[in-house]
PDB file of N, CA and C in Angstrom:
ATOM      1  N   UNK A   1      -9.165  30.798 -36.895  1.00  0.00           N
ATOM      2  CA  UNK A   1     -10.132  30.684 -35.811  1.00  0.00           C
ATOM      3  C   UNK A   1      -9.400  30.454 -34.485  1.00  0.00           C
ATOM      4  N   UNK A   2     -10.202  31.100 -33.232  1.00  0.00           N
ATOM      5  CA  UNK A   2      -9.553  30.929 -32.497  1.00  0.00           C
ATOM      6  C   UNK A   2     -10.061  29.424 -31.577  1.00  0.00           C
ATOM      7  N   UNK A   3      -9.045  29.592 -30.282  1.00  0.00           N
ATOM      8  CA  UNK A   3      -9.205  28.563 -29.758  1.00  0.00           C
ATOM      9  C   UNK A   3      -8.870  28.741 -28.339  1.00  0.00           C
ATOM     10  N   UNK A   4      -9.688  28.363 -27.198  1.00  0.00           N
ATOM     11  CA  UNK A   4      -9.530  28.069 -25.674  1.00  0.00           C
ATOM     12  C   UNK A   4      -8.908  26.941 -25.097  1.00  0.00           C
ATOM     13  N   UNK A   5      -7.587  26.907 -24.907  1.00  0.00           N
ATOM     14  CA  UNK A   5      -7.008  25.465 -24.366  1.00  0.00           C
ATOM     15  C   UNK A   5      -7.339  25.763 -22.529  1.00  0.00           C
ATOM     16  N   UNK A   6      -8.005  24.447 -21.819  1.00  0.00           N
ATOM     17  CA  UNK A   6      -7.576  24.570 -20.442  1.00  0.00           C
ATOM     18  C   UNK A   6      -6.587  23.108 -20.457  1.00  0.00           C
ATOM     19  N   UNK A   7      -5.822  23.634 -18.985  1.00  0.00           N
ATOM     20  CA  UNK A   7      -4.743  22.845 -19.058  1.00  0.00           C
ATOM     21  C   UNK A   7      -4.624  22.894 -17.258  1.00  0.00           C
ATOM     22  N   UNK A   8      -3.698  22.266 -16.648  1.00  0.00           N
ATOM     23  CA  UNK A   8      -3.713  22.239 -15.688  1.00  0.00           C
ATOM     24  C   UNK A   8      -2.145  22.421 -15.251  1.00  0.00           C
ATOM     25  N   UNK A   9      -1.916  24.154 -14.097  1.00  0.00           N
ATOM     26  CA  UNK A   9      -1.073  23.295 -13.540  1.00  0.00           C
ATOM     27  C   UNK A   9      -0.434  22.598 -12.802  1.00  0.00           C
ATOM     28  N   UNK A  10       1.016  23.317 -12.203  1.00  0.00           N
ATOM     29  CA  UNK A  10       1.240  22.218 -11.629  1.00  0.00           C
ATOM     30  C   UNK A  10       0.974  21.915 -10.052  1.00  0.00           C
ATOM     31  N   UNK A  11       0.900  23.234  -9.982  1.00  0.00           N
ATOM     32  CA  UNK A  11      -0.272  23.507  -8.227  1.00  0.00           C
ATOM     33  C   UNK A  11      -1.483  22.579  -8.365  1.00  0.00           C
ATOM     34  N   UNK A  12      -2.321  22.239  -9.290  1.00  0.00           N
ATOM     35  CA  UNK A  12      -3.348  21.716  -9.608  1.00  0.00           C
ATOM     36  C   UNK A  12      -4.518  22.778  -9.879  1.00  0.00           C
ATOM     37  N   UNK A  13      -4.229  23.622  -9.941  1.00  0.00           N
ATOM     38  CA  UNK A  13      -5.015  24.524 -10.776  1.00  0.00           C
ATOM     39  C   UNK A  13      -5.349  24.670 -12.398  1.00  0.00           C
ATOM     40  N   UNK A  14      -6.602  24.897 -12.384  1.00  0.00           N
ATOM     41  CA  UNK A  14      -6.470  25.066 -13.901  1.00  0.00           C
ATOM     42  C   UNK A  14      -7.116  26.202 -14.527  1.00  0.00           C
ATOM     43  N   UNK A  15      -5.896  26.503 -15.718  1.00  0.00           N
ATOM     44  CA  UNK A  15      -6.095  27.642 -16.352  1.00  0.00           C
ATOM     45  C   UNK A  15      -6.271  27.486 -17.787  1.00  0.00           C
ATOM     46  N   UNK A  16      -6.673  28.740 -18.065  1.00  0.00           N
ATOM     47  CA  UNK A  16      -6.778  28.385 -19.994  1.00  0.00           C
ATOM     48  C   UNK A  16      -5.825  29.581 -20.980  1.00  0.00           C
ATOM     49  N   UNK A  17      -5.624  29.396 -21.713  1.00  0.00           N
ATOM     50  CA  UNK A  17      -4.799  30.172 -22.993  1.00  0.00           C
ATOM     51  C   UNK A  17      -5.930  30.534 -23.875  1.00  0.00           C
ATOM     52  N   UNK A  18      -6.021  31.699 -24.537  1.00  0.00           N
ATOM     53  CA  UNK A  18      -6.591  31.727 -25.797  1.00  0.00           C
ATOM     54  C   UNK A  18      -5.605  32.081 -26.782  1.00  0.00           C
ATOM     55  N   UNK A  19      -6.183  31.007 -27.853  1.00  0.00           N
ATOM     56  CA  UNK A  19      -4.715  31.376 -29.115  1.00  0.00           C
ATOM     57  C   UNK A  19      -5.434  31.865 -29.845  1.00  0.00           C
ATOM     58  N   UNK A  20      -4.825  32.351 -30.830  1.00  0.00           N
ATOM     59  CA  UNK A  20      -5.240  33.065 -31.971  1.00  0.00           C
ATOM     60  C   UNK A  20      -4.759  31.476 -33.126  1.00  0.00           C
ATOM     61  N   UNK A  21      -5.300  32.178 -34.382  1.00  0.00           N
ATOM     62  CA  UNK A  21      -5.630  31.069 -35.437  1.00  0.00           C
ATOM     63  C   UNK A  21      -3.960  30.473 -35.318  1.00  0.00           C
ATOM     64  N   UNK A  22      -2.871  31.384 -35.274  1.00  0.00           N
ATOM     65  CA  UNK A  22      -1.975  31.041 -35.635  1.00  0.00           C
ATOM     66  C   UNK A  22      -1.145  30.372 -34.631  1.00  0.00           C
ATOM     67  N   UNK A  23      -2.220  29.756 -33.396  1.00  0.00           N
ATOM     68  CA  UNK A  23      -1.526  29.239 -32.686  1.00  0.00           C
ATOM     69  C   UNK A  23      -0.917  30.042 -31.373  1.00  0.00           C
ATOM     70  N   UNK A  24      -0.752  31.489 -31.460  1.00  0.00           N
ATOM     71  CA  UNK A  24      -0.041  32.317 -30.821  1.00  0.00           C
ATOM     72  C   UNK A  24      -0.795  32.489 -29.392  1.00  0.00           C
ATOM     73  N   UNK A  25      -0.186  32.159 -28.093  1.00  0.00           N
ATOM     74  CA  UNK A  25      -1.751  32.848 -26.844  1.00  0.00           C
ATOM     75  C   UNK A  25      -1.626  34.122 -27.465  1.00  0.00           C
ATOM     76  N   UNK A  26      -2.516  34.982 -26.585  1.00  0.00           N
ATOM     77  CA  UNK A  26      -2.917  36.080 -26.963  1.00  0.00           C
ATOM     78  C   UNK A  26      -3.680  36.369 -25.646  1.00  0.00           C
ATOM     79  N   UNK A  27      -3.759  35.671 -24.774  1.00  0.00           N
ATOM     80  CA  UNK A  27      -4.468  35.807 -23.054  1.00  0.00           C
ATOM     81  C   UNK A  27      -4.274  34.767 -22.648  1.00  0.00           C
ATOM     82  N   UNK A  28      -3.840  34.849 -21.501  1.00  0.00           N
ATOM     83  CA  UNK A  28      -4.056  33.429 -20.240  1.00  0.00           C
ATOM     84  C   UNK A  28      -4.627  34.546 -18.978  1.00  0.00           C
ATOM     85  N   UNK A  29      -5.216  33.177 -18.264  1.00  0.00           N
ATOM     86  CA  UNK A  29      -6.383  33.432 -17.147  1.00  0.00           C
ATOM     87  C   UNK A  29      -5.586  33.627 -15.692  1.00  0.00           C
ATOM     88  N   UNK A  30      -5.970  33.429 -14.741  1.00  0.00           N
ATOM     89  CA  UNK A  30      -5.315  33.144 -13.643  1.00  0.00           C
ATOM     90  C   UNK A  30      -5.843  31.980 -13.437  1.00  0.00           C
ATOM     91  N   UNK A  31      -5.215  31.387 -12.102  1.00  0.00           N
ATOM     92  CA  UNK A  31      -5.450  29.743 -11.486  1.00  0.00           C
ATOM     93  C   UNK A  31      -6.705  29.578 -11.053  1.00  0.00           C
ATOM     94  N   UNK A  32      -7.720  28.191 -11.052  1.00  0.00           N
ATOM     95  CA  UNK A  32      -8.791  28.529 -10.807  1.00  0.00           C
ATOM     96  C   UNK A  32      -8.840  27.000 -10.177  1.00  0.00           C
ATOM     97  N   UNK A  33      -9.526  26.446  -8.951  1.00  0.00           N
ATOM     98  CA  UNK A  33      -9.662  25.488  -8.211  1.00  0.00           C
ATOM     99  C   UNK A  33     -10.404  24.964  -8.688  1.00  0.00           C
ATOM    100  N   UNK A  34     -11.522  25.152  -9.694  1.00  0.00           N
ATOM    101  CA  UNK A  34     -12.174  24.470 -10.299  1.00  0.00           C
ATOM    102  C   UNK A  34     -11.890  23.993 -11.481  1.00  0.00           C
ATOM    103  N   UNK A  35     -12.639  23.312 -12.609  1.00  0.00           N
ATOM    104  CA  UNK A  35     -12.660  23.550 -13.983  1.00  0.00           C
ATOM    105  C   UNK A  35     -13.834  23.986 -13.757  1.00  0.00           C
ATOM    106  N   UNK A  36     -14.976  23.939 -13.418  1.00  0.00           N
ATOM    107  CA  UNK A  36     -15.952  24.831 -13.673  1.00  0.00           C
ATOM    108  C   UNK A  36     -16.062  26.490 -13.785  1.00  0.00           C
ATOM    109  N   UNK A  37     -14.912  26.726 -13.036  1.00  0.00           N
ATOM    110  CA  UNK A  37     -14.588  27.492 -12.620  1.00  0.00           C
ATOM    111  C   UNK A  37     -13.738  28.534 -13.761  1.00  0.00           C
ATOM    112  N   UNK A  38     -13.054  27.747 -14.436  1.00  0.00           N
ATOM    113  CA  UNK A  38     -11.984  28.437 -15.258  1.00  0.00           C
ATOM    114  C   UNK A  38     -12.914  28.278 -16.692  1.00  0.00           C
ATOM    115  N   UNK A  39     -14.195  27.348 -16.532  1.00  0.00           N
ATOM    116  CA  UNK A  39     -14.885  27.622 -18.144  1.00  0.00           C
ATOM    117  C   UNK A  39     -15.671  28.822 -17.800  1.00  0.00           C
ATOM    118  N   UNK A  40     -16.218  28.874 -16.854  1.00  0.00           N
ATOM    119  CA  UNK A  40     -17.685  30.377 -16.279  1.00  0.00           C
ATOM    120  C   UNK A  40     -16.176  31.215 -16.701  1.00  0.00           C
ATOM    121  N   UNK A  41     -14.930  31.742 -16.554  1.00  0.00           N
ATOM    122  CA  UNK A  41     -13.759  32.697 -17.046  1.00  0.00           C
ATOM    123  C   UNK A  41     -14.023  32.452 -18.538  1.00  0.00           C
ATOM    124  N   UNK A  42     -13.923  31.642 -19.156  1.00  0.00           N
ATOM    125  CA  UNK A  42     -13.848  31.574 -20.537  1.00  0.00           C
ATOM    126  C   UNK A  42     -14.988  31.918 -21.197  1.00  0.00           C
ATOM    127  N   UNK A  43     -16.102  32.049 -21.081  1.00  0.00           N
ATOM    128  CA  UNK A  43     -17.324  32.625 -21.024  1.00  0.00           C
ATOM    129  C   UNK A  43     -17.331  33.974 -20.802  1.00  0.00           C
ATOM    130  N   UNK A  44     -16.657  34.236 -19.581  1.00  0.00           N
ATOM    131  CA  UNK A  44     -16.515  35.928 -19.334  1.00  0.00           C
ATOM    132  C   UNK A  44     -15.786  36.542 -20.319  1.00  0.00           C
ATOM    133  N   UNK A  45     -14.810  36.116 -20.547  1.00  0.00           N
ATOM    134  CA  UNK A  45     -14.038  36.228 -21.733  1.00  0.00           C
ATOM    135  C   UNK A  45     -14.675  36.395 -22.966  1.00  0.00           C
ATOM    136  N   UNK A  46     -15.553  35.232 -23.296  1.00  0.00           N
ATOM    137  CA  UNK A  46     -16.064  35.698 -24.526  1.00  0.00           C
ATOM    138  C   UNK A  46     -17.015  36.838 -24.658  1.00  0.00           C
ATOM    139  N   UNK A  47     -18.002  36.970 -23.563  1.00  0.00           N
ATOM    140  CA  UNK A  47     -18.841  38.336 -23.341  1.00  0.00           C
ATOM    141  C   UNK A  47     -18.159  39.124 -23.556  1.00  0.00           C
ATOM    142  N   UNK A  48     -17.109  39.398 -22.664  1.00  0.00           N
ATOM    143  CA  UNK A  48     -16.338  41.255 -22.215  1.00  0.00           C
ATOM    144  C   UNK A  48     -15.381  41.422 -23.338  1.00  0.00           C
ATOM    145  N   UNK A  49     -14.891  40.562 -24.584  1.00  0.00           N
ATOM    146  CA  UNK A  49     -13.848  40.610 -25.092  1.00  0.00           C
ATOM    147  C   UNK A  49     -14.408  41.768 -26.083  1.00  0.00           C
ATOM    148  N   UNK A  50     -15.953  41.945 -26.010  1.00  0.00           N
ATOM    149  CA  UNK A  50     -15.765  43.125 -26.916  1.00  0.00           C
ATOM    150  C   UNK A  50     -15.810  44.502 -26.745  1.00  0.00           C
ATOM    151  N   UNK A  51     -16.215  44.958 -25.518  1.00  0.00           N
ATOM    152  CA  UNK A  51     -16.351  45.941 -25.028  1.00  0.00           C
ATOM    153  C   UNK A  51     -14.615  46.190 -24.578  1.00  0.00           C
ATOM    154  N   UNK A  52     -14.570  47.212 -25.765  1.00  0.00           N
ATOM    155  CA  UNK A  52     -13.258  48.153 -25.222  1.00  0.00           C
ATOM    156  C   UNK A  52     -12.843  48.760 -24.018  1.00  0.00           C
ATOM    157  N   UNK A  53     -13.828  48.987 -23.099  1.00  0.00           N
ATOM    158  CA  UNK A  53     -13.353  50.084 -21.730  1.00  0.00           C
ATOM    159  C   UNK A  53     -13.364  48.840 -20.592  1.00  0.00           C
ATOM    160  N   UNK A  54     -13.424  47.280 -21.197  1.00  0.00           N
ATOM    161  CA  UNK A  54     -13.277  46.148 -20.025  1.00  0.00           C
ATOM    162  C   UNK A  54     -11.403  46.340 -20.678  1.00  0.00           C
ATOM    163  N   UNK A  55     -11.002  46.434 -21.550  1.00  0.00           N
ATOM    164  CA  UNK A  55      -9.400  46.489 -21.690  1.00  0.00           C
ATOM    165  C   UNK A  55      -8.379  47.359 -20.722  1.00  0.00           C
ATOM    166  N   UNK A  56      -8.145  46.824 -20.013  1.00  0.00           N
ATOM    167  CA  UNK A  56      -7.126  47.933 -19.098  1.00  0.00           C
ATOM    168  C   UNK A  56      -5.539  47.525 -19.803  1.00  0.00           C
ATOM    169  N   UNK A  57      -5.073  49.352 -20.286  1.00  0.00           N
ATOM    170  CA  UNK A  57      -3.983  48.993 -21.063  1.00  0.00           C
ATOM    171  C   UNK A  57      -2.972  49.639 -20.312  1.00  0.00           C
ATOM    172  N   UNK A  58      -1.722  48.571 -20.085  1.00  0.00           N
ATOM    173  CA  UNK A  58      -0.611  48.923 -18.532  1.00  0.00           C
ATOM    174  C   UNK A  58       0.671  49.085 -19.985  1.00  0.00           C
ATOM    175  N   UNK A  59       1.613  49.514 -18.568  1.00  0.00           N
ATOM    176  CA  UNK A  59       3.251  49.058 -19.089  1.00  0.00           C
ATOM    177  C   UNK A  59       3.439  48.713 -18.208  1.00  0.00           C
ATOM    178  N   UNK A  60       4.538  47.516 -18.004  1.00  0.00           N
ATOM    179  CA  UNK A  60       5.123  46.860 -16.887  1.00  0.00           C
ATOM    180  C   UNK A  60       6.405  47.623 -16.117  1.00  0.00           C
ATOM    181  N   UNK A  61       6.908  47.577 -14.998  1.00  0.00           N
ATOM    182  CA  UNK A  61       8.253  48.386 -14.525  1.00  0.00           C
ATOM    183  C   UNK A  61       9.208  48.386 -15.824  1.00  0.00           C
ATOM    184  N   UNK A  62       9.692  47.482 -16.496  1.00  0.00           N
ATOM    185  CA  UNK A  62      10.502  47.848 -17.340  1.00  0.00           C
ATOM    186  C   UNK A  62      10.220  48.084 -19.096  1.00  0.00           C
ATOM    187  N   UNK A  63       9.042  48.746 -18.642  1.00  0.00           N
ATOM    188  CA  UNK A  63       8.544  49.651 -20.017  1.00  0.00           C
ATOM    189  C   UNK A  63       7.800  48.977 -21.071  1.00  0.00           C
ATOM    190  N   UNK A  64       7.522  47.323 -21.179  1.00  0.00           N
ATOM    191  CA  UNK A  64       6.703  47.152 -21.836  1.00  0.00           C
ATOM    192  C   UNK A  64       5.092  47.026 -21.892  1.00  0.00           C
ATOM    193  N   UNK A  65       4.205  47.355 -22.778  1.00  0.00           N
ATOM    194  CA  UNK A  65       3.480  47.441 -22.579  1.00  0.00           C
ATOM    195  C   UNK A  65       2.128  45.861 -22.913  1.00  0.00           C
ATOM    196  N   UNK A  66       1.251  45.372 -22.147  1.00  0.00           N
ATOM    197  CA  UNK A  66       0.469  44.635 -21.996  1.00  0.00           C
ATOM    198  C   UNK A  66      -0.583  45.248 -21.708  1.00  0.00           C
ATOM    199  N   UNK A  67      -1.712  44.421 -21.554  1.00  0.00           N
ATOM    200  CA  UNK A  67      -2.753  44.696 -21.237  1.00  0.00           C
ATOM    201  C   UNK A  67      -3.662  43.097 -20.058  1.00  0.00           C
ATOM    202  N   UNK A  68      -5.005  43.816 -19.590  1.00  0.00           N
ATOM    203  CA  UNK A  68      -5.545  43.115 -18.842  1.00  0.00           C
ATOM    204  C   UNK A  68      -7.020  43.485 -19.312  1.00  0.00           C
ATOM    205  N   UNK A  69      -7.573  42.089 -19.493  1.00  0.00           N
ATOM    206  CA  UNK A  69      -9.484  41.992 -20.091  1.00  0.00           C
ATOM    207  C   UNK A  69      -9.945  42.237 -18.257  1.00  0.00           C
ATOM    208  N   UNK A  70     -10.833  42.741 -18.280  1.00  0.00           N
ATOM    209  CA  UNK A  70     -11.294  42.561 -16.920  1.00  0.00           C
ATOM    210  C   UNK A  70     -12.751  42.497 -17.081  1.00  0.00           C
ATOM    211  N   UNK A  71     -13.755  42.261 -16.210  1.00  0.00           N
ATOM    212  CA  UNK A  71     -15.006  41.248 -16.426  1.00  0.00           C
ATOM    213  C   UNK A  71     -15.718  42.541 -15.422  1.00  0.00           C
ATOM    214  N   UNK A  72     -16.733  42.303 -15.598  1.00  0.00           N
ATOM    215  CA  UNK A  72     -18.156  43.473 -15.812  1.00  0.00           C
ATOM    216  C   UNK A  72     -17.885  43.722 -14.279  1.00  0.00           C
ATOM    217  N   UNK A  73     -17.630  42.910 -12.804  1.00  0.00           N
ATOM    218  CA  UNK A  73     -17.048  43.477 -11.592  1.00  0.00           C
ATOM    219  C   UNK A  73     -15.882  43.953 -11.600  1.00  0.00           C
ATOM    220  N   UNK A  74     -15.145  44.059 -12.752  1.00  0.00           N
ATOM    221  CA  UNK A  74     -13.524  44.547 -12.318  1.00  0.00           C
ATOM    222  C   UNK A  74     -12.662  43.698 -11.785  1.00  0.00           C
ATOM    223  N   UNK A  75     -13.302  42.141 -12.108  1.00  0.00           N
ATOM    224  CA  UNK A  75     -12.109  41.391 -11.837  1.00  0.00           C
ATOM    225  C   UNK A  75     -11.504  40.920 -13.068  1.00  0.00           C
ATOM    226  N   UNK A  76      -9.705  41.205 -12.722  1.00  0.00           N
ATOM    227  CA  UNK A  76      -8.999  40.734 -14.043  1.00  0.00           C
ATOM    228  C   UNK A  76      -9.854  39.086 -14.576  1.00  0.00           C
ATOM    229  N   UNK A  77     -10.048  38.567 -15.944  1.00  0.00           N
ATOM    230  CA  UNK A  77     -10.000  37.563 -16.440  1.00  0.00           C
ATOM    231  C   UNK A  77      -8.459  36.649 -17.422  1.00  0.00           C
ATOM    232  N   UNK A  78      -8.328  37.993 -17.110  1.00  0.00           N
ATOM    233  CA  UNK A  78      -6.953  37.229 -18.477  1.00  0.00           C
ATOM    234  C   UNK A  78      -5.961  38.628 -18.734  1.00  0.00           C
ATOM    235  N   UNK A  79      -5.119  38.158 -19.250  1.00  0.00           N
ATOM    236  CA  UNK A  79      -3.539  38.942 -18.937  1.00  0.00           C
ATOM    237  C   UNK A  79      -2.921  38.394 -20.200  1.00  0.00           C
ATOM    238  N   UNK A  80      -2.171  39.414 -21.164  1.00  0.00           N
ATOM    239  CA  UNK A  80      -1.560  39.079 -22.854  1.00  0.00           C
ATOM    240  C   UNK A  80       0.216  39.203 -21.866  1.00  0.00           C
ATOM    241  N   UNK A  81       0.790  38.623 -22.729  1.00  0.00           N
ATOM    242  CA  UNK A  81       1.862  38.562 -22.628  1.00  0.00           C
ATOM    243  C   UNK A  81       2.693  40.247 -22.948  1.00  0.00           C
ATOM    244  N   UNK A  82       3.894  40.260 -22.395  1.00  0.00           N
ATOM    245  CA  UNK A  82       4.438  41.573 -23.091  1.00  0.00           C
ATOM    246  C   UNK A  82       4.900  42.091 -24.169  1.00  0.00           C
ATOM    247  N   UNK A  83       4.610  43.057 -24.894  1.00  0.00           N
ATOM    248  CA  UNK A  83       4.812  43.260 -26.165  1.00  0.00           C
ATOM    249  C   UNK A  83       6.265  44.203 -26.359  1.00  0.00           C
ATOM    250  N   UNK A  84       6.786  44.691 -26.874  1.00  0.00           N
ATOM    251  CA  UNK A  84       7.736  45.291 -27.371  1.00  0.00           C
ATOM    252  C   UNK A  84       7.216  47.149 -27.945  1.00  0.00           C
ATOM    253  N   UNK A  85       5.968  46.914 -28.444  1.00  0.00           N
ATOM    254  CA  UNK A  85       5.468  48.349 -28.843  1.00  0.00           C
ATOM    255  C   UNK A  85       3.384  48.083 -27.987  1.00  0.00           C
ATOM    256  N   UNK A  86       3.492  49.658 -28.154  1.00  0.00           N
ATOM    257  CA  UNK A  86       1.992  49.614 -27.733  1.00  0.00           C
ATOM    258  C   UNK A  86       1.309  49.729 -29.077  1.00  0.00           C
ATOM    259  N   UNK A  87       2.026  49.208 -30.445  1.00  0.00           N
ATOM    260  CA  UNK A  87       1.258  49.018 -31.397  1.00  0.00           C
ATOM    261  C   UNK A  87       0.889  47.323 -31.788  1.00  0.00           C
ATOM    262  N   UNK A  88       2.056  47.001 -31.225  1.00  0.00           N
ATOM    263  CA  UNK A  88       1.694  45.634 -30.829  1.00  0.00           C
ATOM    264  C   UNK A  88       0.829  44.915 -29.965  1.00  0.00           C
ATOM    265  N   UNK A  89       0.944  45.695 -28.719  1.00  0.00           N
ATOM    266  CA  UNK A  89      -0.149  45.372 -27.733  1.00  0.00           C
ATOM    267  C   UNK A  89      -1.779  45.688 -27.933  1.00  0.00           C
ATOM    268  N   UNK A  90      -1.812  46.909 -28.756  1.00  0.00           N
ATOM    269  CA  UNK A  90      -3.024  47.490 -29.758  1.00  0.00           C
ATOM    270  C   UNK A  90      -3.372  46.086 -30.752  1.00  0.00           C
ATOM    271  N   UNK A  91      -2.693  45.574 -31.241  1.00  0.00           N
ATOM    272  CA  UNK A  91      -2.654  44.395 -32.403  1.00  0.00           C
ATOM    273  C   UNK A  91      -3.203  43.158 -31.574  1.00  0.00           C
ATOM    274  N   UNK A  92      -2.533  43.206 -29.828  1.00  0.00           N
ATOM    275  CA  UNK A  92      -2.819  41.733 -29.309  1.00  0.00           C
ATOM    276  C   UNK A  92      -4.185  41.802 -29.053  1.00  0.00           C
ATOM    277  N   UNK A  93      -5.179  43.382 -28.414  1.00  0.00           N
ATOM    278  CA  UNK A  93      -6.068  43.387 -28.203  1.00  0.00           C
ATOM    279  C   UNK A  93      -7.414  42.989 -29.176  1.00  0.00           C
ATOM    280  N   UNK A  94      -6.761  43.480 -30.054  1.00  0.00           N
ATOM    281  CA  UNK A  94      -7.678  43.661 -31.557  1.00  0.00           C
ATOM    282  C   UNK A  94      -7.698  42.102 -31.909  1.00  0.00           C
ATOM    283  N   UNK A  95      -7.227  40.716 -31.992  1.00  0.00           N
ATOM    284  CA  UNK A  95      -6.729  39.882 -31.994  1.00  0.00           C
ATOM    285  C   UNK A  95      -7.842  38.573 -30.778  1.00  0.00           C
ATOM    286  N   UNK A  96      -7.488  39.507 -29.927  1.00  0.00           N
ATOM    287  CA  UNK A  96      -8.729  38.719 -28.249  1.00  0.00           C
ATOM    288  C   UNK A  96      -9.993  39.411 -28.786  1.00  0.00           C
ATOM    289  N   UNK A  97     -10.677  40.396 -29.383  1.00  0.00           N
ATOM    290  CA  UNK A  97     -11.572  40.712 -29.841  1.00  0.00           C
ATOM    291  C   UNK A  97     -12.366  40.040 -31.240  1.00  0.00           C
ATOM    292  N   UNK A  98     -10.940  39.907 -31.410  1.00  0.00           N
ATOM    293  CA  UNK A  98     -11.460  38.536 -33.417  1.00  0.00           C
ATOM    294  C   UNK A  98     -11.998  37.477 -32.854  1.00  0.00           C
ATOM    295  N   UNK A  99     -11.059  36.752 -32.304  1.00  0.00           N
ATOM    296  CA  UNK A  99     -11.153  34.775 -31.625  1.00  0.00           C
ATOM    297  C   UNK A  99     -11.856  34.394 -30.546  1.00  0.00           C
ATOM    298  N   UNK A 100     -12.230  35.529 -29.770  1.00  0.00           N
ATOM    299  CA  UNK A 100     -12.330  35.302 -28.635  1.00  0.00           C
ATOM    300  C   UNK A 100     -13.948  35.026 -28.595  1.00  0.00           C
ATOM    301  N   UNK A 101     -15.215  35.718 -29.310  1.00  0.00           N
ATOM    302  CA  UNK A 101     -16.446  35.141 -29.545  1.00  0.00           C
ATOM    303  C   UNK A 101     -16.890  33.821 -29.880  1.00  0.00           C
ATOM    304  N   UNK A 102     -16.203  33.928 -30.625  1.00  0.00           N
ATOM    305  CA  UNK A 102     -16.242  31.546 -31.605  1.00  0.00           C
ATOM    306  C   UNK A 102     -15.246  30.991 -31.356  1.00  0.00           C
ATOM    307  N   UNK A 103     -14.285  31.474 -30.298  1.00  0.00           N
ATOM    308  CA  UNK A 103     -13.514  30.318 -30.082  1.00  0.00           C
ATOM    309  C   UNK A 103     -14.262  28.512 -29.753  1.00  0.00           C
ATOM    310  N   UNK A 104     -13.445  27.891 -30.003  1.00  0.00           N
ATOM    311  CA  UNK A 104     -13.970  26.508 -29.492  1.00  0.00           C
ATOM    312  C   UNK A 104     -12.815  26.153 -28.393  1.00  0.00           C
ATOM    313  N   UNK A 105     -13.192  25.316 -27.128  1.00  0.00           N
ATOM    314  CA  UNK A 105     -13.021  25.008 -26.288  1.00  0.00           C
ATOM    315  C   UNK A 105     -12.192  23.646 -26.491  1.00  0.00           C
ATOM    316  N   UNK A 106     -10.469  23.920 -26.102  1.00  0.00           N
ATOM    317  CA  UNK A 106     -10.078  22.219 -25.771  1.00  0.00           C
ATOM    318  C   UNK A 106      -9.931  22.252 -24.297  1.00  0.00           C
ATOM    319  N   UNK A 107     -10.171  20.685 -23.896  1.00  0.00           N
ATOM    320  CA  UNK A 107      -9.639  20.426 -22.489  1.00  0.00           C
ATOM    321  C   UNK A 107      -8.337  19.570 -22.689  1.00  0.00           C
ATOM    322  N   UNK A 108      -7.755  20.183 -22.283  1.00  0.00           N
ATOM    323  CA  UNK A 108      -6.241  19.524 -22.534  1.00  0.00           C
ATOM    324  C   UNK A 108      -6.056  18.676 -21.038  1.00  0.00           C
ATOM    325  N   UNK A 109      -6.800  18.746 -19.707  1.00  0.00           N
ATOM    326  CA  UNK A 109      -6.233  18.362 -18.716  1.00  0.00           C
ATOM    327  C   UNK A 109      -6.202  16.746 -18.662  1.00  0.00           C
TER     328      UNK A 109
END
């Protein structure tokens, strides 16, 4: 099962991770001045995580490939780390689509 950590950092912003069961992120958010702010993201998150055409799938300048969830205006919500194959990055998406409905919410701040 998955799980939503928010955390704060050290700007004083706070952001959240979603892990997968095994602990692994699998998305972080951008900085958000609120916490209200970064849960209404985690929410967006759970809506858009299933609709495939909110997935924008990149490669970075030096060829790996990631991806970005983006939310029903086209603003990014969350950003996977870089993968090594786009079968992997296929795997991270599929992954934010499992956990990302029932995740449960920690506040770590």
């Amino acid at each position: 099962m998955g799980k939503f950590e928010i955390t704060t950092r050290k700007n004083g912003e706070f952001q959240f991770n979603l892990k997968a069961g095994n602990g692994q992120v699998i998305l972080t958010s951008e900085g958000y001045t609120s916490k209200s702010g970064c849960t209404n993201g985690i929410e967006s998150v759970k809506k858009n995580s299933q609709d495939d055409s909110k997935y924008e799938r990149k490669t970075s300048s030096n060829d790996k490939p990631y991806f970005n969830l983006k939310a029903t205006n086209g603003q990014i919500i969350g950003n996977s780390e870089m993968y090594e194959s786009v079968a992997s990055r296929d795997n991270g998406i599929e992954s934010v689509k499992k956990n990302a409905p029932g995740a449960e919410i920690s506040d770590l701040t």
